[in-house]
C-alpha atoms as a PDB file:
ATOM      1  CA  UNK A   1     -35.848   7.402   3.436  1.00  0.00           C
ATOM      2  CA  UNK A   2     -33.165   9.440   2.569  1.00  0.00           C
ATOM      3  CA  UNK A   3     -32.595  11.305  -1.285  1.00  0.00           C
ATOM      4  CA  UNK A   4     -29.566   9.603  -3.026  1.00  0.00           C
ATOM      5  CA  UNK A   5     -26.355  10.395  -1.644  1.00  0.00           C
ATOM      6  CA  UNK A   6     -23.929  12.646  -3.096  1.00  0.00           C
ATOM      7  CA  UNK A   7     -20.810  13.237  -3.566  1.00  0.00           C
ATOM      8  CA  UNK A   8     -19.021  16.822  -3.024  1.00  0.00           C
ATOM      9  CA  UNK A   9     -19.074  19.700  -5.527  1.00  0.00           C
ATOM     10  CA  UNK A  10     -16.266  19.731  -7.915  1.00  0.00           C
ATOM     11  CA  UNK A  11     -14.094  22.322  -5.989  1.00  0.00           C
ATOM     12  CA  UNK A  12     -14.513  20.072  -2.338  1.00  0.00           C
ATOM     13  CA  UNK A  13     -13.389  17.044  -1.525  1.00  0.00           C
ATOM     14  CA  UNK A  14     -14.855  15.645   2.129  1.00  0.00           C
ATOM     15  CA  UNK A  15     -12.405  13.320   4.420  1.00  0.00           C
ATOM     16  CA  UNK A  16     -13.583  10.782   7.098  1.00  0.00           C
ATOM     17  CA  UNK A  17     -11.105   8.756   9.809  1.00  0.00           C
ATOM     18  CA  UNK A  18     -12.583   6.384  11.840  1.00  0.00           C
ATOM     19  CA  UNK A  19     -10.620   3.560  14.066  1.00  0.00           C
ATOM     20  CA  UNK A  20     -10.685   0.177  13.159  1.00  0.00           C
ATOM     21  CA  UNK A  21     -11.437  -0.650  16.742  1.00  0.00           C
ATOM     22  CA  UNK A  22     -14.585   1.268  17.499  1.00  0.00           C
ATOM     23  CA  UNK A  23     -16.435  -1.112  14.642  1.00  0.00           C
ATOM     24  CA  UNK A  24     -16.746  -4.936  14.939  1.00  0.00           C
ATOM     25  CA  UNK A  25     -18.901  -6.872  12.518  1.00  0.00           C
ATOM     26  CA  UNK A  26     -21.615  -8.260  14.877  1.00  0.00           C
ATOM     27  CA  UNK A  27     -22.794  -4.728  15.694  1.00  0.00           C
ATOM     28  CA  UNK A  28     -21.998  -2.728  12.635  1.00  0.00           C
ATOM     29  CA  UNK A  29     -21.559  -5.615   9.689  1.00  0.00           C
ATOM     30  CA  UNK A  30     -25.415  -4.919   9.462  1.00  0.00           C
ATOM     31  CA  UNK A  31     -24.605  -1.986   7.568  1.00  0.00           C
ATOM     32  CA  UNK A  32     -22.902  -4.138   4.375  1.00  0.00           C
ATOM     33  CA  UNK A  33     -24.936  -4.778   1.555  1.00  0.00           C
ATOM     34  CA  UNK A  34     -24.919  -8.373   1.186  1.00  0.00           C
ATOM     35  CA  UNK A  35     -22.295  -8.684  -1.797  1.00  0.00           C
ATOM     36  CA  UNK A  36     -19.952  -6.569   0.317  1.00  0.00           C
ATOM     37  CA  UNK A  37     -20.559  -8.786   3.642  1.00  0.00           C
ATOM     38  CA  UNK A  38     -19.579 -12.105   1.566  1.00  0.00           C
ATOM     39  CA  UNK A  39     -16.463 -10.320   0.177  1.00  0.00           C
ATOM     40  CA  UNK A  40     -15.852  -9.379   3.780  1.00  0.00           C
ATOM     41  CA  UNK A  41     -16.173 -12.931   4.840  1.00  0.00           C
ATOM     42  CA  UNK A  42     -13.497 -13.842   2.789  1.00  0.00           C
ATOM     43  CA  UNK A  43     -11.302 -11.753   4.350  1.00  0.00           C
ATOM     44  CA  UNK A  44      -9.044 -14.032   6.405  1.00  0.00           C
ATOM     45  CA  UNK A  45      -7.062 -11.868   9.460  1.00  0.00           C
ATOM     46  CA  UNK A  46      -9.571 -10.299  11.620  1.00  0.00           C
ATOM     47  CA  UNK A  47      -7.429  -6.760  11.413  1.00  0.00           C
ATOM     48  CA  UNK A  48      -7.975  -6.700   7.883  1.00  0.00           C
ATOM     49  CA  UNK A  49     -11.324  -7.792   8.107  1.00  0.00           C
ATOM     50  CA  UNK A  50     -11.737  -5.129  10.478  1.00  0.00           C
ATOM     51  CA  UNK A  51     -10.365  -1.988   8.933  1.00  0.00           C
ATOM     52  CA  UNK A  52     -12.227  -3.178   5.627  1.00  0.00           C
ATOM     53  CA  UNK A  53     -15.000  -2.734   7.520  1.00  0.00           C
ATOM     54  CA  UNK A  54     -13.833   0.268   9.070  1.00  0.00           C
ATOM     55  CA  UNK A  55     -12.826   1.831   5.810  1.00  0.00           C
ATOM     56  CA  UNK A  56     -16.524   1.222   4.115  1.00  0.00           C
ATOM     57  CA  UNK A  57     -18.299   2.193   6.622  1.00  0.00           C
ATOM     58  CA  UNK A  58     -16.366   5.960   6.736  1.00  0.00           C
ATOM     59  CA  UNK A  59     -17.034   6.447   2.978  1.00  0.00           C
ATOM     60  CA  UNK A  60     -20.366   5.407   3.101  1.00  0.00           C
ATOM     61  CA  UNK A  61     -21.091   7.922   6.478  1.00  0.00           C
ATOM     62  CA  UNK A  62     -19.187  10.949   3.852  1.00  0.00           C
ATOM     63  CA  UNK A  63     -21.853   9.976   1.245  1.00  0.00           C
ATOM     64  CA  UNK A  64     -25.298   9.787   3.490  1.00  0.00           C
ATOM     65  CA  UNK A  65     -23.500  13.253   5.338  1.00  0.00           C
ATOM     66  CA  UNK A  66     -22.947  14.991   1.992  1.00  0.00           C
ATOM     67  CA  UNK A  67     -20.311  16.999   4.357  1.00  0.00           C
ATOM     68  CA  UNK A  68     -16.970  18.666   3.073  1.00  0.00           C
ATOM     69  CA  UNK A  69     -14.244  18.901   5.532  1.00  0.00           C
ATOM     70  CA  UNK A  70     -12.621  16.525   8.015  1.00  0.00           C
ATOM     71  CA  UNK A  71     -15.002  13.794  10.149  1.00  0.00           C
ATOM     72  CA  UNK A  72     -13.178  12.059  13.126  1.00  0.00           C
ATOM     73  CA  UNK A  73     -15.601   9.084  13.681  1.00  0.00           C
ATOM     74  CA  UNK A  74     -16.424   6.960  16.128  1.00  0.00           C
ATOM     75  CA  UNK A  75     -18.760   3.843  16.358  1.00  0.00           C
ATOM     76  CA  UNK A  76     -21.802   5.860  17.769  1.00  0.00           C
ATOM     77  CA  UNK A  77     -20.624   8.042  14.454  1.00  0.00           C
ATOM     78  CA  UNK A  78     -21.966   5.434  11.971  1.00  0.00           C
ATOM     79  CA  UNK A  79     -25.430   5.087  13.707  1.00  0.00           C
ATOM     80  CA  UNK A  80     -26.509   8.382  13.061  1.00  0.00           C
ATOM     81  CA  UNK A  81     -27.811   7.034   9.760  1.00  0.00           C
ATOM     82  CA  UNK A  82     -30.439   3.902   9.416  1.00  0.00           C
ATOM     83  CA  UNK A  83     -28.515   0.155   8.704  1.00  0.00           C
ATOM     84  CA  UNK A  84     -30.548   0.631   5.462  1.00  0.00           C
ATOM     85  CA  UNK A  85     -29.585   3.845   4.205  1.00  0.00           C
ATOM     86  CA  UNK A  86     -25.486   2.143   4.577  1.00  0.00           C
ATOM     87  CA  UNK A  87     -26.719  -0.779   3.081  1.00  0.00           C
ATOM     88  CA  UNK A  88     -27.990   1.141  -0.226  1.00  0.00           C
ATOM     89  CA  UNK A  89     -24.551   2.003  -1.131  1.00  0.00           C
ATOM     90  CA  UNK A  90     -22.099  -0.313  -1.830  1.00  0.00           C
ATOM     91  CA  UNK A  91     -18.850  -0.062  -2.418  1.00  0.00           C
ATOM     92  CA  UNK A  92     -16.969  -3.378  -4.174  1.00  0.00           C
ATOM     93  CA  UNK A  93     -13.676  -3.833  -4.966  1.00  0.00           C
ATOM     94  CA  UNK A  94     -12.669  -3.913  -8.639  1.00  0.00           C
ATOM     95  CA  UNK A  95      -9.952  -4.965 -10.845  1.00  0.00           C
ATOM     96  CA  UNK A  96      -7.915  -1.918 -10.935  1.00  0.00           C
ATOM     97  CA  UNK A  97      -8.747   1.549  -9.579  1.00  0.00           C
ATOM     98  CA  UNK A  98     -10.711   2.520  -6.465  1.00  0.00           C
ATOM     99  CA  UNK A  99     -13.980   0.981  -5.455  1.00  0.00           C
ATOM    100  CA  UNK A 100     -16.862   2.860  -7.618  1.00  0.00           C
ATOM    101  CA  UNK A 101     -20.017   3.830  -4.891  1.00  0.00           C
ATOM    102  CA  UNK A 102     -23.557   2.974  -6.441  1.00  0.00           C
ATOM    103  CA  UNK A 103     -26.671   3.597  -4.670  1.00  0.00           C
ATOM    104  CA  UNK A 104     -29.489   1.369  -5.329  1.00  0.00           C
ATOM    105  CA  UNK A 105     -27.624  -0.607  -7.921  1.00  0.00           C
ATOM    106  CA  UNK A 106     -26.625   3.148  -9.814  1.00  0.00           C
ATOM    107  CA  UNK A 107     -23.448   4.447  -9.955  1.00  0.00           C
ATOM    108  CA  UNK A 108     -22.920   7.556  -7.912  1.00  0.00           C
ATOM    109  CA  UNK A 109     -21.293  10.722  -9.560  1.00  0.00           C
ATOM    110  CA  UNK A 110     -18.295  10.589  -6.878  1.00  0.00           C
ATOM    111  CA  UNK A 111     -15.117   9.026  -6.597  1.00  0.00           C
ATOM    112  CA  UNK A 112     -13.908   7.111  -3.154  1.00  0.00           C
ATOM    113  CA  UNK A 113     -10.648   6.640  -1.979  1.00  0.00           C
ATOM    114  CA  UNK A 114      -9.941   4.501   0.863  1.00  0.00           C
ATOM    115  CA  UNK A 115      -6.747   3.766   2.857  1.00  0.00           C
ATOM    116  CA  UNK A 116      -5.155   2.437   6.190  1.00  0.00           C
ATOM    117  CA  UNK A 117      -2.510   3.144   8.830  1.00  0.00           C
ATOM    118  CA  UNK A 118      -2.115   3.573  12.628  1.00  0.00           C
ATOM    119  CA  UNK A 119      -5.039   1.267  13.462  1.00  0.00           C
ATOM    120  CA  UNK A 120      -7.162   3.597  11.412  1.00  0.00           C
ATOM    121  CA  UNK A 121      -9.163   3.495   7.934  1.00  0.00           C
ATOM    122  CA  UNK A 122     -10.074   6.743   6.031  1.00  0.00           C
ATOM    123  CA  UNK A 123     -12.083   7.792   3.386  1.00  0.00           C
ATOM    124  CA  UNK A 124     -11.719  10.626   0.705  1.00  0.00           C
ATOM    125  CA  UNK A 125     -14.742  11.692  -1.140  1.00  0.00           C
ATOM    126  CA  UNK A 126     -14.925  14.010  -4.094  1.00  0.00           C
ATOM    127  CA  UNK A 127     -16.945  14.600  -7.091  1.00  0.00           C
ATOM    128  CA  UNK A 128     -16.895  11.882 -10.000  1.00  0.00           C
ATOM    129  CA  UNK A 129     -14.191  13.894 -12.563  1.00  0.00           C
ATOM    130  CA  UNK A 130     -11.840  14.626  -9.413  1.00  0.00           C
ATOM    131  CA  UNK A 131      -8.848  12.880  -9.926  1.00  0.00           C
ATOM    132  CA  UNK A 132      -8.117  12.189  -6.039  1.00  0.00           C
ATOM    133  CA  UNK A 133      -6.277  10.114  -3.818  1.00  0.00           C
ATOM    134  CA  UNK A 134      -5.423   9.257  -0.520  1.00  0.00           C
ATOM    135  CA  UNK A 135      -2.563   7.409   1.417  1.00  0.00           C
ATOM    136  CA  UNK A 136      -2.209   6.987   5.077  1.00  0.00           C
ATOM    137  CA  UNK A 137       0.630   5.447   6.640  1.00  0.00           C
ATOM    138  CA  UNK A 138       2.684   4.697   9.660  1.00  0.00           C
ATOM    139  CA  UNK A 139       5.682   6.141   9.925  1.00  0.00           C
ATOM    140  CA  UNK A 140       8.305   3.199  10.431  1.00  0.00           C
ATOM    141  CA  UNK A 141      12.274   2.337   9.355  1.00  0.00           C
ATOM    142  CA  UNK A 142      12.568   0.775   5.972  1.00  0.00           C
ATOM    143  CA  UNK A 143      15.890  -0.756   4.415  1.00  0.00           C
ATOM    144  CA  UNK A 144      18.191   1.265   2.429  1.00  0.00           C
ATOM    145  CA  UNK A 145      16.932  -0.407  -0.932  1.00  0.00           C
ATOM    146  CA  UNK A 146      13.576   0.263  -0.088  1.00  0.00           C
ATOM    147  CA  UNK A 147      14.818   4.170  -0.159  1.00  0.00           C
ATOM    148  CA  UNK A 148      16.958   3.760  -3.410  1.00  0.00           C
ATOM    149  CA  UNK A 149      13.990   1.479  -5.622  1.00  0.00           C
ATOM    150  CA  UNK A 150      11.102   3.900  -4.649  1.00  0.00           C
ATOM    151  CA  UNK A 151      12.560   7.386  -4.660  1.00  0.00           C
ATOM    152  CA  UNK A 152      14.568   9.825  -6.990  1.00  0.00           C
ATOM    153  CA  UNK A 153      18.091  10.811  -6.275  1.00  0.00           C
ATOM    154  CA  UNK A 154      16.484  14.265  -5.740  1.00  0.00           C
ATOM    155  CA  UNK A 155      13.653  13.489  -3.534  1.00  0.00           C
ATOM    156  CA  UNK A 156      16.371  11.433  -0.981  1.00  0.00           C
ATOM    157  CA  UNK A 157      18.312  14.536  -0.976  1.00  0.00           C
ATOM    158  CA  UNK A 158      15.405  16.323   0.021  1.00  0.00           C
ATOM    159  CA  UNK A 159      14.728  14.147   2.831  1.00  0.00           C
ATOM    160  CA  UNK A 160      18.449  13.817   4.025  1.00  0.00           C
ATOM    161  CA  UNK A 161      18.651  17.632   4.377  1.00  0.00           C
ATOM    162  CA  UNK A 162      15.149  17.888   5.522  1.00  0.00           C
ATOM    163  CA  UNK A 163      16.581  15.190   8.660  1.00  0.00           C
ATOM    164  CA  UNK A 164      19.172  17.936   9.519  1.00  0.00           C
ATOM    165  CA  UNK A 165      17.281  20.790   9.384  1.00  0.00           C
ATOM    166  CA  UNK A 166      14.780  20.229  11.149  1.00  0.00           C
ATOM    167  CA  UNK A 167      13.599  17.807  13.933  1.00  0.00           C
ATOM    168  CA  UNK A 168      11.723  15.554  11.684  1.00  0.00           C
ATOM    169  CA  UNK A 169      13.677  11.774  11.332  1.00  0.00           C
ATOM    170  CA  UNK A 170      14.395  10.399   7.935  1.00  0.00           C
ATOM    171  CA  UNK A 171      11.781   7.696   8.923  1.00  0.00           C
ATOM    172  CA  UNK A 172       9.640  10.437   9.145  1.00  0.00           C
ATOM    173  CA  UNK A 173      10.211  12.107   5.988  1.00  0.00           C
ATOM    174  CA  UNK A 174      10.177   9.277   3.982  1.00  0.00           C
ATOM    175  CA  UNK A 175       6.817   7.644   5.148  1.00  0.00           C
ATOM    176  CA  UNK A 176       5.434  11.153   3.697  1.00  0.00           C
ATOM    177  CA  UNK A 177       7.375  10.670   0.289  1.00  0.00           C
ATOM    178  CA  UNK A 178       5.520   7.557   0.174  1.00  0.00           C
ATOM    179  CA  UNK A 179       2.121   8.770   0.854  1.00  0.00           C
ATOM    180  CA  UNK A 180       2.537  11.663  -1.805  1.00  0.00           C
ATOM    181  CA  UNK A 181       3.297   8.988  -3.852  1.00  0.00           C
ATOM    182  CA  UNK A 182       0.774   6.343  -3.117  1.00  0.00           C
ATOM    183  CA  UNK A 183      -2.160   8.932  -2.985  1.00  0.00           C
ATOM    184  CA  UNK A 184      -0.941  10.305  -6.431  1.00  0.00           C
ATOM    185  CA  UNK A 185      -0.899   6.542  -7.936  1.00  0.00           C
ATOM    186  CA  UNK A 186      -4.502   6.052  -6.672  1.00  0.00           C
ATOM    187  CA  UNK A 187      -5.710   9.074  -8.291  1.00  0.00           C
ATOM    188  CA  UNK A 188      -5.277   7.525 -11.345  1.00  0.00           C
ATOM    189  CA  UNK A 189      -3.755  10.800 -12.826  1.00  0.00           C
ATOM    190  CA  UNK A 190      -0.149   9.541 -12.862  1.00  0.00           C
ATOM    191  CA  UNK A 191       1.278   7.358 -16.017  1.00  0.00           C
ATOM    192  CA  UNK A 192       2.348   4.669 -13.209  1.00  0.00           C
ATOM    193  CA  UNK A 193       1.020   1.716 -13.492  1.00  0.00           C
ATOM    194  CA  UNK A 194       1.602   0.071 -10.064  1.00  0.00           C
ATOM    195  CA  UNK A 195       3.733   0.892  -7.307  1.00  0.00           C
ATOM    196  CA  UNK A 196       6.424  -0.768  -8.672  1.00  0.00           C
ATOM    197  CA  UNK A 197       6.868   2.379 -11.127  1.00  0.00           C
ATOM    198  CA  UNK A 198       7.547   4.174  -8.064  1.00  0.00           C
ATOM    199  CA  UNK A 199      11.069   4.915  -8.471  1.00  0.00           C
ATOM    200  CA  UNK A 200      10.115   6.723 -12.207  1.00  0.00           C
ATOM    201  CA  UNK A 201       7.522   9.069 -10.442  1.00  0.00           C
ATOM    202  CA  UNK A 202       9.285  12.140  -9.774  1.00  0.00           C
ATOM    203  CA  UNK A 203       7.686  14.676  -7.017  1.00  0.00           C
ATOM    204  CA  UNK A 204       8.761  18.209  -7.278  1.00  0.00           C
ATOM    205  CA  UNK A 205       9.015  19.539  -3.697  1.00  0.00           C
ATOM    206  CA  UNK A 206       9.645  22.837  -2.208  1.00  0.00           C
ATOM    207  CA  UNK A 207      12.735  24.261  -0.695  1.00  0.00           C
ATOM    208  CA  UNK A 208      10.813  24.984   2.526  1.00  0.00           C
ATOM    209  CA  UNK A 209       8.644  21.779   2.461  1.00  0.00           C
ATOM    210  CA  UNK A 210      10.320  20.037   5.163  1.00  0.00           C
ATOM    211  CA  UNK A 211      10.506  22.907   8.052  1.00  0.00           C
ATOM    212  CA  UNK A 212       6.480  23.483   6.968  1.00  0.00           C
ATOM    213  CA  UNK A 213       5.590  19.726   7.558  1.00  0.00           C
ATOM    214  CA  UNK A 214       7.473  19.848  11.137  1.00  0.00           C
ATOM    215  CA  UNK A 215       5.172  23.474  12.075  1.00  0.00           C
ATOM    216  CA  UNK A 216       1.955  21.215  10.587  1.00  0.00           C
ATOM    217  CA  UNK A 217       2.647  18.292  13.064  1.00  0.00           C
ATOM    218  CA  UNK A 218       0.179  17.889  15.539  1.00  0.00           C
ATOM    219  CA  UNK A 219      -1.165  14.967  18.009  1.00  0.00           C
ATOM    220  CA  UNK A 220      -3.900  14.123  16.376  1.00  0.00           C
ATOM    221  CA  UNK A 221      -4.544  14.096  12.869  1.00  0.00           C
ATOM    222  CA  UNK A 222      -6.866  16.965  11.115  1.00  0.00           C
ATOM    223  CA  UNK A 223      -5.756  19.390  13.330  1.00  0.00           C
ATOM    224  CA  UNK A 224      -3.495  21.436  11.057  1.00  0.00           C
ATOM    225  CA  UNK A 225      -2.822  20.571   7.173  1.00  0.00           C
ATOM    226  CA  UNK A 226       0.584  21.396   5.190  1.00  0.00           C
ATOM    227  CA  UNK A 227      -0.855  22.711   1.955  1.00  0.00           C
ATOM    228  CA  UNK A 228       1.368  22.646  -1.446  1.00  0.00           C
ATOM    229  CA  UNK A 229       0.924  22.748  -5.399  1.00  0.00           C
ATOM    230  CA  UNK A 230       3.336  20.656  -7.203  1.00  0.00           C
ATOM    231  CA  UNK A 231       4.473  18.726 -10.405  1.00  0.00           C
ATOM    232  CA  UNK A 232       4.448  15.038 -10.028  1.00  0.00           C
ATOM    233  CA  UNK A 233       6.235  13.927 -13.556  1.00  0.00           C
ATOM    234  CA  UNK A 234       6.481  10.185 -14.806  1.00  0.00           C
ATOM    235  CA  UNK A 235       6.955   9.142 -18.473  1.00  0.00           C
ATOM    236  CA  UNK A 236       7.346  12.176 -19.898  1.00  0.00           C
ATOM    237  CA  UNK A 237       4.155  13.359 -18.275  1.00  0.00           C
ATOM    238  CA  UNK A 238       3.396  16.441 -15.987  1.00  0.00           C
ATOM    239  CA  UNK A 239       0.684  16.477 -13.765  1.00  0.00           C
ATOM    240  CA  UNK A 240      -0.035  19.708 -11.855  1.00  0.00           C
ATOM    241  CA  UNK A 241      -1.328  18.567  -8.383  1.00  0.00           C
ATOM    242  CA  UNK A 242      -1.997  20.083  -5.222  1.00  0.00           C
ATOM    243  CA  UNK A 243      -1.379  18.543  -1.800  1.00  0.00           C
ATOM    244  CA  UNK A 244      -2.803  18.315   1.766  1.00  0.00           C
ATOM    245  CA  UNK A 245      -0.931  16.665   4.431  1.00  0.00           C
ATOM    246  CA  UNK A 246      -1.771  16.022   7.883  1.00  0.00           C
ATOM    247  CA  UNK A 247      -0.043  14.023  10.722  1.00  0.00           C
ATOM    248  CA  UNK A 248       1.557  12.895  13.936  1.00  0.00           C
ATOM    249  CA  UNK A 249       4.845  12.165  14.978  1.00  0.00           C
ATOM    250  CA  UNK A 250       3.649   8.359  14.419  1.00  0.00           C
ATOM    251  CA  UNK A 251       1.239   9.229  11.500  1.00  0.00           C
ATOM    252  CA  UNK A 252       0.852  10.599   7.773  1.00  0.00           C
ATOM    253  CA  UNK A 253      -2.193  11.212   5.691  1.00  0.00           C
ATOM    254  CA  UNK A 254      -1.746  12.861   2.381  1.00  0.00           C
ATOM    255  CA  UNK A 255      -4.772  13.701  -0.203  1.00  0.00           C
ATOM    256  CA  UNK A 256      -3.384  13.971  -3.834  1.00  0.00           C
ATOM    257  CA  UNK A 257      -5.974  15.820  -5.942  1.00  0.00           C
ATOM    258  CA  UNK A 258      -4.799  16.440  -9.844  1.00  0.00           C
ATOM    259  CA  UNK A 259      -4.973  19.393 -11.924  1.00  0.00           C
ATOM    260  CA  UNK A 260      -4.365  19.631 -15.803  1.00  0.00           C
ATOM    261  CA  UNK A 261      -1.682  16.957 -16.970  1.00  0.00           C
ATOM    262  CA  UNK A 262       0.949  18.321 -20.091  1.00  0.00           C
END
């Protein structure tokens, strides 16, 4: 059997993506403990019970790996490990916050964030303290309210001038606003309460962000990251933060990971 699982050390944080498609629940729902298979069953829509799934199963395969870096999974991926092992750890939803892994009914020193978008589900792992998040998303048109009640005057300038200087589309530019600001939420370093706080969240964002983000683009994601360190400011509160991005054309996954608030 293997030791307990664990999560990165405090300076790593390990990522997983893994389709929603390559995992169905007659072939891999074995690998559920049985509290998370009855939450699963309540799960209505078949997509969502399928990227649940999907999701799970990638944080769990980062804990039993004890890997840092970026895992591309696939449904052979998730058998490299006994059904057992999986079911050892489970991961519940809870009130508020991201899901907290335990192992053998003990909580695990790490901290899980999980996310969705583009028919995939992915899992961030870091060590318990780490104040991480992550946000995937598809990048799609939204209405101009949705633009004006989530972002600051400065952060739409940033995107309208970012849309004419380089080739990215405001579509574009804004899905990544909104995954900066979604990961940052989850990390649960932020004084926002819910993503309806969104439009007091300020992200500080560099002159050269935009033209960095269109050299970072690649077909598939994990194959180049857009690194930044930032100040993400809400209530009178400054968070020091630094910021991974990765994505498509189609595609954005950002990991939000904290520093010293002030």
């Amino acid at each position: 059997m293997l030791s307990e699982p664990q999560a990165p050390a405090n300076t790593g944080c390990a990522l997983a993506l893994l389709a929603a498609t390559a995992v169905e629940e007659p072939s891999h729902g074995d690998r559920l403990s049985s509290r998370e298979a009855a939450h699963l069953s309540g799960l209505g829509h078949p997509r969502v019970r399928r990227r649940w799934l999907a999701g799970r199963l990638a944080a769990k395969t980062l804990l039993l790996s004890g890997r840092t870096g970026i895992d591309v999974l696939d449904g052979e991926s998730v058998r490299a490990y006994p059904a057992a092992s999986y079911r050892e750890i489970e991961l519940l939803p809870v009130a508020s916050g991201p899901p907290r892994p335990t192992w053998r009914g003990h909580e695990l020193p790490a901290r899980v964030s999980i996310s969705h978008g583009g028919g995939l589900s992915c899992a961030a792992l870091a060590a318990a303290g780490a104040a991480t998040g992550i946000d995937l998303e598809t990048v799609a048109p939204r209405v101009e309210a949705f633009y004006r009640g989530n972002f600051t005057p400065g952060e739409r300038r940033w995107a309208e001038n970012g849309a004419r200087s380089t080739a990215l589309s405001r579509d574009w530019l804004y899905t990544f606003l909104w995954t900066l600001k979604e990961a940052a939420f989850k990390s649960g370093a932020t004084a926002v309460q819910s993503v309806w706080g969104f439009a007091g969240l300020e992200i500080r964002l560099p002159a050269d962000l935009a033209e960095r983000l269109e050299a970072s683009r690649r077909p598939a994601l994990g194959e180049r990251f857009a690194t930044f360190e930032t100040l993400v400011c809400a209530a009178q509160r400054r968070t020091l933060a630094r910021i991974e991005t990765t994505s498509t054309p189609d595609v954005v996954l950002s990991l939000f990971t904290a520093g010293a608030s002030r």
